[in-house]
Protein backbone atom coordinates (compact mmCIF):
# COMPACT_ATOMS: atom_id res chain seq x y z
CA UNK A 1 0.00 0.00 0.00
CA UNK A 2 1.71 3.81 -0.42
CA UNK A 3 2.75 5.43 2.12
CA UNK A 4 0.09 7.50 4.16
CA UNK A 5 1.17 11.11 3.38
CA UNK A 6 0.80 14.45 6.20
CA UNK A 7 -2.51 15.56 5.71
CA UNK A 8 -2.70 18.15 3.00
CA UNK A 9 -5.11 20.07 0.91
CA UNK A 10 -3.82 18.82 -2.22
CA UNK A 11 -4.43 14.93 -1.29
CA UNK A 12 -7.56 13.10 -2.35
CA UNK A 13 -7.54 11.79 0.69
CA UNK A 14 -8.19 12.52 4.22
CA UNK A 15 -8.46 11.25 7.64
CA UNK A 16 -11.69 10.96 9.92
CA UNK A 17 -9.62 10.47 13.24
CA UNK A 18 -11.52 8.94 16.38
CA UNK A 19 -14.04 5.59 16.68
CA UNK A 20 -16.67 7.28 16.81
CA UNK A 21 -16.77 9.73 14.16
CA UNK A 22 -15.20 6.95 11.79
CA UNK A 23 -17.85 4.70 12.25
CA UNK A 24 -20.45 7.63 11.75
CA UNK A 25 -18.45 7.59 8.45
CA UNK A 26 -19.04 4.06 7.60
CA UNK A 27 -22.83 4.87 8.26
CA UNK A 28 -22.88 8.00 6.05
CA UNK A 29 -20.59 7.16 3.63
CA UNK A 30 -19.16 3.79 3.29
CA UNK A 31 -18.15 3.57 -0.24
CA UNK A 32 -15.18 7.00 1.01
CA UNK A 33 -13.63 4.23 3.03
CA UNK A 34 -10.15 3.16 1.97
CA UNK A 35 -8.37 2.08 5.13
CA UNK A 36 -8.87 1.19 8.74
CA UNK A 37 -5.66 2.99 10.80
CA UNK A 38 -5.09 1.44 14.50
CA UNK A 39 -3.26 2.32 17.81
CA UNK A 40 -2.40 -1.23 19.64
CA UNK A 41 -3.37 0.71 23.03
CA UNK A 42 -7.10 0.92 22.13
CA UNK A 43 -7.54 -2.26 19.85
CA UNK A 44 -9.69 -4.00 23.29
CA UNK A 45 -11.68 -1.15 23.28
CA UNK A 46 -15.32 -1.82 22.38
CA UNK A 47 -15.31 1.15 19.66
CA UNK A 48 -12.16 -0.50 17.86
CA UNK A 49 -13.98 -3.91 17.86
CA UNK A 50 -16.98 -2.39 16.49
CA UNK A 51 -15.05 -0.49 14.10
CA UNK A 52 -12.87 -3.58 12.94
CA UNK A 53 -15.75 -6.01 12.34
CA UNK A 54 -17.99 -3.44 10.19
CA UNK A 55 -14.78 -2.67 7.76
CA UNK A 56 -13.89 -6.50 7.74
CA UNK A 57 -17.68 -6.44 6.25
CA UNK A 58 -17.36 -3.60 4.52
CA UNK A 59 -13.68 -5.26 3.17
CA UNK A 60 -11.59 -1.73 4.15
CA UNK A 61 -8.06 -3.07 4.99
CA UNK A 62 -6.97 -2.06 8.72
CA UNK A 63 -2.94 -1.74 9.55
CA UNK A 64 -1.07 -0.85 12.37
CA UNK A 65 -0.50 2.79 12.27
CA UNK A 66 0.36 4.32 15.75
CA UNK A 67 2.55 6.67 14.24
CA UNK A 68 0.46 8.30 11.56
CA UNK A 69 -2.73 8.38 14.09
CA UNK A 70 -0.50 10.34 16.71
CA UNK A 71 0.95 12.87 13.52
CA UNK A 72 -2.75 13.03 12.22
CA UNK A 73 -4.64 14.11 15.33
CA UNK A 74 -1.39 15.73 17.68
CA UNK A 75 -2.49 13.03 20.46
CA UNK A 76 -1.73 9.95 22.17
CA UNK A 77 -5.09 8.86 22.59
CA UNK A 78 -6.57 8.42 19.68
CA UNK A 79 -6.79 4.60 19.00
CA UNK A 80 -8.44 4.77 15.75
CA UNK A 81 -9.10 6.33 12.34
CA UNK A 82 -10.34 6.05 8.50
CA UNK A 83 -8.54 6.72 5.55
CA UNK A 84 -11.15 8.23 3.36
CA UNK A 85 -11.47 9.44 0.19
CA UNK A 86 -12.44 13.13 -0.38
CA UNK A 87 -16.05 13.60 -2.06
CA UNK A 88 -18.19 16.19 -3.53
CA UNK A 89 -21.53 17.23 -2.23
CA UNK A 90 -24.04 18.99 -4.14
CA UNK A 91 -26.49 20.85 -1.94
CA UNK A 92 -30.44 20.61 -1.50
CA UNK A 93 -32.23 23.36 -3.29
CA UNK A 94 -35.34 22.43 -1.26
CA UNK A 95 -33.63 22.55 2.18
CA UNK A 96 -32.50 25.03 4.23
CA UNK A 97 -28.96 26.21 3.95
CA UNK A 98 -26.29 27.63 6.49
CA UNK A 99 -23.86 29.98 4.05
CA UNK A 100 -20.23 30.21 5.78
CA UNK A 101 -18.15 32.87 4.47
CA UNK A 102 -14.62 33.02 5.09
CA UNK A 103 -14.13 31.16 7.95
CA UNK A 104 -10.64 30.83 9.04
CA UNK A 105 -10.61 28.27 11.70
CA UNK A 106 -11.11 25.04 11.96
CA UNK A 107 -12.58 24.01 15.27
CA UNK A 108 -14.72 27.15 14.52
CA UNK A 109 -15.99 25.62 11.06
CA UNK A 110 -16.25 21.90 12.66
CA UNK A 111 -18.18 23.15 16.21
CA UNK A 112 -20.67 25.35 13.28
CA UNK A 113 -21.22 22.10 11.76
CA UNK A 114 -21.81 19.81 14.41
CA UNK A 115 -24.60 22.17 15.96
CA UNK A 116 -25.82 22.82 12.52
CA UNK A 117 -26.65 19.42 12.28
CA UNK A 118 -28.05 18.90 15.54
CA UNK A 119 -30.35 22.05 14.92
CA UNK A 120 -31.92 20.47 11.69
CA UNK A 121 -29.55 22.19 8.71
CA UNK A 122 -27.88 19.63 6.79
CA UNK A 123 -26.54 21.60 3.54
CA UNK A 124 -23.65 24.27 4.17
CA UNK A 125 -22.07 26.42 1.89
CA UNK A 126 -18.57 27.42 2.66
CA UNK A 127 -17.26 30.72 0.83
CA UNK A 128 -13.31 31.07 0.19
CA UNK A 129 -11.09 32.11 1.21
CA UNK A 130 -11.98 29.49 4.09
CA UNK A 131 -11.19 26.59 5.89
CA UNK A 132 -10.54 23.65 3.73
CA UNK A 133 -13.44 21.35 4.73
CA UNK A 134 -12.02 17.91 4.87
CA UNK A 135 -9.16 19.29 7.09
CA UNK A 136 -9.00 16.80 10.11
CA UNK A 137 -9.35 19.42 12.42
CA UNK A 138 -12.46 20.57 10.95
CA UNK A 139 -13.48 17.01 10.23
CA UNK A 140 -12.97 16.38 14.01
CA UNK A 141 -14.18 18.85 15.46
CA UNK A 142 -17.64 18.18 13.90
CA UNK A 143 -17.54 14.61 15.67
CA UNK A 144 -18.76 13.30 12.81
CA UNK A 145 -21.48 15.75 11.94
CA UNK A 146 -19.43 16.16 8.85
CA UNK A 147 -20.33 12.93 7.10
CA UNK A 148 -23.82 12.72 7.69
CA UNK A 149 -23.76 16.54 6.00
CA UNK A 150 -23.59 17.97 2.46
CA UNK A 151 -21.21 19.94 2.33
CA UNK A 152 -20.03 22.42 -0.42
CA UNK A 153 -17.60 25.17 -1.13
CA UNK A 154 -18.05 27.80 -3.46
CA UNK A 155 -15.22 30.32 -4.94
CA UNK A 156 -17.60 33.68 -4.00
CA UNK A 157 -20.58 34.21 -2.24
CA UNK A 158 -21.98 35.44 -6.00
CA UNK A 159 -21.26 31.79 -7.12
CA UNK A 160 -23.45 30.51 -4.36
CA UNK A 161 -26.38 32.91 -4.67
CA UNK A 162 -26.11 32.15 -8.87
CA UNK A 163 -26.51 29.04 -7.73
CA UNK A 164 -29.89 29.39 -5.09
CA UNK A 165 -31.04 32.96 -6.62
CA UNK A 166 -34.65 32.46 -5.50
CA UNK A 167 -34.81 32.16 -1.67
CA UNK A 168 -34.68 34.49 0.91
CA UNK A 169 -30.98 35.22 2.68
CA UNK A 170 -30.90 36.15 6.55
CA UNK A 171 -27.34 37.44 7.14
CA UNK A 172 -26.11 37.76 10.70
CA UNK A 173 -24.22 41.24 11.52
CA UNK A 174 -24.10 43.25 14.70
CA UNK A 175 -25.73 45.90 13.20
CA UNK A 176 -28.96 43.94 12.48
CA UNK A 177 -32.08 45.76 11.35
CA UNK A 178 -34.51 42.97 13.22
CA UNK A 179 -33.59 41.02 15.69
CA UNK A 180 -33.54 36.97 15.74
CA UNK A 181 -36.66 36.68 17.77
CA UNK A 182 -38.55 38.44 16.07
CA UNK A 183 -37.39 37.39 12.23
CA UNK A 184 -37.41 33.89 12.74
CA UNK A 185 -41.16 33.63 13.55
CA UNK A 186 -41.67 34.80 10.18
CA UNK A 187 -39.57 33.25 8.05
CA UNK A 188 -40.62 31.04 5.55
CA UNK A 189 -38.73 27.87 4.78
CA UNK A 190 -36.42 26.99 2.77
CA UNK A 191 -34.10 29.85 3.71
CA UNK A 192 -30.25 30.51 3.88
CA UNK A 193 -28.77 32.09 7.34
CA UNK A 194 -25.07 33.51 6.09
CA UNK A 195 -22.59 34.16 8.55
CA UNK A 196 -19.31 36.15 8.08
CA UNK A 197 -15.86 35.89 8.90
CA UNK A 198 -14.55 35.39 12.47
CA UNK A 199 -13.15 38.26 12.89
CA UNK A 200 -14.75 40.78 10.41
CA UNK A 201 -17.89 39.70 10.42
CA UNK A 202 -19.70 40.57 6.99
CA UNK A 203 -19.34 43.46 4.73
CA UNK A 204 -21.97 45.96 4.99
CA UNK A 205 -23.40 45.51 1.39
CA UNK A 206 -24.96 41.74 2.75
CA UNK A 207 -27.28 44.18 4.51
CA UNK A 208 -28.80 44.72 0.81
CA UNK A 209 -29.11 41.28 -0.15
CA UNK A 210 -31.32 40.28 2.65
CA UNK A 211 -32.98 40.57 5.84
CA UNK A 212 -29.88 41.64 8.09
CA UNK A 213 -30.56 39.92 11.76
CA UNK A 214 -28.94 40.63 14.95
CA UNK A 215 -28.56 38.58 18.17
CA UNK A 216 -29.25 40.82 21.13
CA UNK A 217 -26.71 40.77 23.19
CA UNK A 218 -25.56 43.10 26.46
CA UNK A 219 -22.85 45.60 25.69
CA UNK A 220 -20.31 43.53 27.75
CA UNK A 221 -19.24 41.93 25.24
CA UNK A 222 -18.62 42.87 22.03
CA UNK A 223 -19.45 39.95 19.97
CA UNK A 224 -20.13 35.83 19.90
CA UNK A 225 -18.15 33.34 18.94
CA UNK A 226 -19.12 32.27 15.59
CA UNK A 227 -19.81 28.91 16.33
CA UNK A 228 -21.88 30.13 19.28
CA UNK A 229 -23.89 32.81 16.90
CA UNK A 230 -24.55 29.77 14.43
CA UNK A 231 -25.59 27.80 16.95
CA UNK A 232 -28.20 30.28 18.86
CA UNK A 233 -28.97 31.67 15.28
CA UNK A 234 -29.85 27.89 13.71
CA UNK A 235 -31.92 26.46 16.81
CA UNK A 236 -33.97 29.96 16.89
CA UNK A 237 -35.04 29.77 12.99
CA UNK A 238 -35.28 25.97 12.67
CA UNK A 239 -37.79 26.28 15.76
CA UNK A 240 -39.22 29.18 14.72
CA UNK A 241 -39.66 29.28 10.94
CA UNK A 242 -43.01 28.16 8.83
CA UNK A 243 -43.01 25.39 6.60
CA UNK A 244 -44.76 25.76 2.83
């Protein structure tokens, strides 16, 4: 087999790191599999045993690889992983859609998509310059949200809305006309919520393109954490939103 290179963007492969999100990866997407990686500390483990006998069914090849695992994930506990192959993922147009634009880091990204997910929203957009997606460290910190996802990035917010020009766009900025509460309870699904950079936030002209919300917040601080503003923003309009 070749030689299992340092993760990079280039590869066509990546790394789901962890028993549990690479057996959420066997459930999502089993054909991606290419090869089982193990630790010898955790092969008792009930995880690992799980893990072994699906890709013995599934007929993914597992090896020995201590050393890669610990480069992979920067730990000494992680007893198991998935060699997968990188995919493409063509979004819903009849869903509702979480647009991600520039994000810049990684457990930011993964933490967005794991509540995403848990909130309902299944199709993300991701707007460069960003986070490469199949990164392991946005891959794990999703927890395997990732898999079960589709996932898409696009070269300009423009590409994305040539792509969905019809429905209605809710982006997030501090200096919201309306806020959540009250926009939520009447918006009509399917919708997009957009969300800006970690640091900059949006630009000012996303105010034109849609119905600009704000989270109120108290003036003590001056802003969330964007996977904290995705995940109060997501719950609120997936709870609160009509259906057609």
């Amino acid at each position: 087999m070749p030689k299992l290179e340092p993760y990079s963007k280039k590869l066509p492969y990546s790394y789901a790191l962890g028993a549990f999100p690479s057996l959420t990866l066997l459930e999502a997407r089993p054909d991606a599999a290419l090869r089982l990686l193990l630790h010898p500390a955790g092969a008792d483990s009930a995880g690992v045993q799980k893990l072994r006998e699906r890709c013995a069914a599934l007929g993914v090849r597992e090896e020995w690889a201590e050393r890669v695992l610990r480069r992979e994930s920067g730990k000494d506990n992680c007893f198991a992983g998935l060699v997968f192959s990188k995919y493409e993922s063509d979004l819903d147009p009849a869903a509702c859609h979480a647009v991600l634009c520039q994000i810049s880091d990684g457990g930011n990204a993964g933490t967005a998509l794991r509540s995403l997910l848990g909130f309902g929203i299944r199709d993300v957009a991701l707007v460069r310059p960003c986070v490469d997606a199949f990164d392991p460290h946005v891959l794990r910190a999703s927890m395997g949200a990732f898999y079960r996802m589709r996932v898409r990035t696009f070269d300009s917010f423009d590409d994305y809305r040539a792509a969905f020009p019809e429905r209605p766009l809710y982006p997030f900025m501090l200096d919201g006309s309306k806020p959540l509460d009250q926009v939520a309870a009447q918006a009509q699904k399917p919708f997009s919520l957009v969300f800006g950079n970690e640091a900059a936030g949006l630009p000012a002209r996303f105010a034109q393109l849609g119905q600009s919300v704000r989270i109120p917040q108290s003036d003590e601080i001056d802003s969330l954490n964007l996977a904290v503003a995705v995940s109060v923003g997501s719950y609120a309009f997936m709870r609160g939103a009509k259906t057609d």
